[in-house]
Each structure stands twice: as structure tokens, then as C-alpha cells.
Protein backbone atom coordinates (compact mmCIF):
# COMPACT_ATOMS: atom_id res chain seq x y z
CA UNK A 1 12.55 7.68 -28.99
CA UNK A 2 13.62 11.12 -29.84
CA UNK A 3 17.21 12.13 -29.33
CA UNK A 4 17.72 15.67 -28.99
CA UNK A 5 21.42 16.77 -29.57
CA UNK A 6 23.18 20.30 -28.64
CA UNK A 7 24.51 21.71 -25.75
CA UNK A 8 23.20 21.56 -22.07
CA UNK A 9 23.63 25.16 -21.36
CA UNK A 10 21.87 26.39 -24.32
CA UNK A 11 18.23 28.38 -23.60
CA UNK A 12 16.66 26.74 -26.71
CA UNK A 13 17.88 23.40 -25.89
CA UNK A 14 16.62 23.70 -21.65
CA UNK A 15 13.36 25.09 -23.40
CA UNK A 16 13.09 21.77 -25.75
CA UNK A 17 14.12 19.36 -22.45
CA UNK A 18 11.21 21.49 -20.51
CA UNK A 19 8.80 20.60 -23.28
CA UNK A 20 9.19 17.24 -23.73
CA UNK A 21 9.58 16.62 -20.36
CA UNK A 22 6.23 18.80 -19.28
CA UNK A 23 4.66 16.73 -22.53
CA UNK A 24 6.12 13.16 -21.12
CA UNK A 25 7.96 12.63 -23.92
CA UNK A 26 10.94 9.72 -23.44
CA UNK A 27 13.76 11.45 -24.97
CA UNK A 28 17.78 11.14 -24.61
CA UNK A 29 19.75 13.90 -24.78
CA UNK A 30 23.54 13.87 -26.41
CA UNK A 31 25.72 16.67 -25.31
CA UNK A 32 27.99 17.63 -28.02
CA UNK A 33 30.75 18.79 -25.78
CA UNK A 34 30.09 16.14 -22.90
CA UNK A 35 28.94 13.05 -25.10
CA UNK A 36 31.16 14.27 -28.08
CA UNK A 37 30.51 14.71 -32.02
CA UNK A 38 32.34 11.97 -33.69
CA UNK A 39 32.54 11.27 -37.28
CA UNK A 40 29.72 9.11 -37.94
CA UNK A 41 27.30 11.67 -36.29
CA UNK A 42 29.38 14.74 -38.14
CA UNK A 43 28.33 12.50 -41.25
CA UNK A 44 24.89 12.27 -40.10
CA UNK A 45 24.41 15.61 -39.38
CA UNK A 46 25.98 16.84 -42.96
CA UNK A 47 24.42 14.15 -44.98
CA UNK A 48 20.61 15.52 -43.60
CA UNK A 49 21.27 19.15 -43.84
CA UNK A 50 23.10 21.71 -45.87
CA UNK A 51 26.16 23.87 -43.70
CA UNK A 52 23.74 26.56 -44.04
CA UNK A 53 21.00 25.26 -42.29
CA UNK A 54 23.50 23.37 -39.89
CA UNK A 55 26.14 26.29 -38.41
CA UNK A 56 24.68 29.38 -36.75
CA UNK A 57 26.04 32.25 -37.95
CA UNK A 58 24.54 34.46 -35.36
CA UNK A 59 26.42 33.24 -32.28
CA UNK A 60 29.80 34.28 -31.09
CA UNK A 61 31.52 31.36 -32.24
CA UNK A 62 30.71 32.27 -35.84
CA UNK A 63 32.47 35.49 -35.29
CA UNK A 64 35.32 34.23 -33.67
CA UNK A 65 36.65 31.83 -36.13
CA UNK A 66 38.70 33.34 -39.11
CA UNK A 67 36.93 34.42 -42.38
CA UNK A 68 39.04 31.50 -44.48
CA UNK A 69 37.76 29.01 -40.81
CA UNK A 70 34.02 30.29 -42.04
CA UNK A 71 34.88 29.74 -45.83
CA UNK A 72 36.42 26.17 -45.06
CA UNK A 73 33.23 25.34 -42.49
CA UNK A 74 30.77 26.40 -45.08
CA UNK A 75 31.98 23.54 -47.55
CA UNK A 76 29.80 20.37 -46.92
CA UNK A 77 32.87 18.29 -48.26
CA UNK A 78 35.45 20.37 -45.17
CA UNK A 79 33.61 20.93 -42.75
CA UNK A 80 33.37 17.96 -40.68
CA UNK A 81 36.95 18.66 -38.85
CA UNK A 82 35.94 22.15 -38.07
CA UNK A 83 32.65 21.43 -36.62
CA UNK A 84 34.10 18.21 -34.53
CA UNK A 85 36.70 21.60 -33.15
CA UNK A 86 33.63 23.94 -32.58
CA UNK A 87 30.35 22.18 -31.85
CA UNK A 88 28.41 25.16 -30.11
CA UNK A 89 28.88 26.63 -33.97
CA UNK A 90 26.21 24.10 -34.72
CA UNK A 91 22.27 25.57 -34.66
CA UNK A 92 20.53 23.89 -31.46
CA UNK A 93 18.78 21.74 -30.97
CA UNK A 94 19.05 18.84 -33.61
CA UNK A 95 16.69 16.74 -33.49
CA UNK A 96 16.12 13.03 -34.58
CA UNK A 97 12.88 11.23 -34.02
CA UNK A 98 12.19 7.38 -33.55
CA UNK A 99 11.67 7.37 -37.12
CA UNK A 100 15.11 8.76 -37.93
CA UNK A 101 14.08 12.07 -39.08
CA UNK A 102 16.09 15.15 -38.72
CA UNK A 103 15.04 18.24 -38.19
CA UNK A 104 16.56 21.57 -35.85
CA UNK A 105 15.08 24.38 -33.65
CA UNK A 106 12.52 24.34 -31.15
CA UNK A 107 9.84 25.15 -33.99
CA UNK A 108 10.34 21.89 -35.63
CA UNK A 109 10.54 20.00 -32.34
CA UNK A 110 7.22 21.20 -31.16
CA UNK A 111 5.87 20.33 -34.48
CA UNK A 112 7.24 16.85 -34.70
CA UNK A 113 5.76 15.69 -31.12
CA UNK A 114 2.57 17.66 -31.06
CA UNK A 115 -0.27 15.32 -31.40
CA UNK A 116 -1.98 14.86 -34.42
């Protein structure tokens, strides 16, 4: 089953629920500010991608946290507390498939359950 994690009021995460759900896919959906982002998943998330690929530096929470908050956050070794503190920083949605591959963005979600 596919899990897709980020945040329910997110348009690119609604968009990925709408296509699985108009594709009856089985999926379960983790809210990271209703379901929470503890450490194991923080682990998972940085051992499977790079802060760069993980944090989206385009949304408002980027530019509200402190330049040494975006130094510390960009660290794959510190980041783990600051992310658990500001989980809509995190690019949405992450995905992880049956087969426990990780991937983010709608892109990669579409091409992961289109048929082949």
C-alpha cells in the first residue's frame, strides 16, 4: 500500500488524494501535523533524501525561519529537530510505495502508480 505523507491542506497533496482515489488506489495518508513526524520517520525521511531535495525553500516557512535556522536545517546531521518544529518546511507529498520506495511530488507519484 502506498502511504502518502504531508499536510491535509496542501493543493499538491488534495491533488495526489484525488488521483489515487479517482485511480482506486488503497492508500493511507499520514498528516505530519495531525499524525506527527517522530524520529524514526525524521530518520527515514533524511536517510532517503538529501535536505535539498527534502525542505522547500519556496514556501513561507522557508522565509520565516532565521538564516543560521536555514543553515542548521540544511545539515543532514541537524536537521532532524528543526524539521520535527516545522513540518510544512518539508516538500509535499512524500511518498512511500508497498515496496518501500521513496520518492516526493505529484510527478513522481503519478509515475510510480501509472500502469505499466
Amino acid at each position: 500500500m502506498i502511504t502518502i505523507y504531508g499536510i491535509s491542506n496542501c493543493d499538491t497533496v488534495k491533488k495526489s488524494r484525488r488521483h489515487l482515489e479517482q485511480n482506486n488506489i488503497d492508500y493511507h495518508f499520514h498528516d505530519f501535523r495531525k499524525d506527527g513526524l517522530d524520529d524514526a520517520l525524521l530518520q527515514q525521511l533524511l536517510a532517503n533524501f538529501s535536505p535539498e531535495t527534502l525542505i522547500n525553500k519556496r514556501g513561507t516557512t522557508w522565509r520565516q525561519l532565521t538564516p543560521e535556522q536555514q543553515q542548521t536545517i540544511m545539515d543532514p546531521r541537524l536537521a532532524a529537530s528543526l524539521l520535527a518544529q516545522f513540518p510544512a518546511i518539508i516538500r509535499r507529498p512524500v511518498i512511500r510505495s508497498g515496496s518501500n520506495e521513496w520518492a516526493i511530488g505529484f510527478d513522481s507519484l503519478t509515475a510510480l502508480t501509472s500502469p505499466s
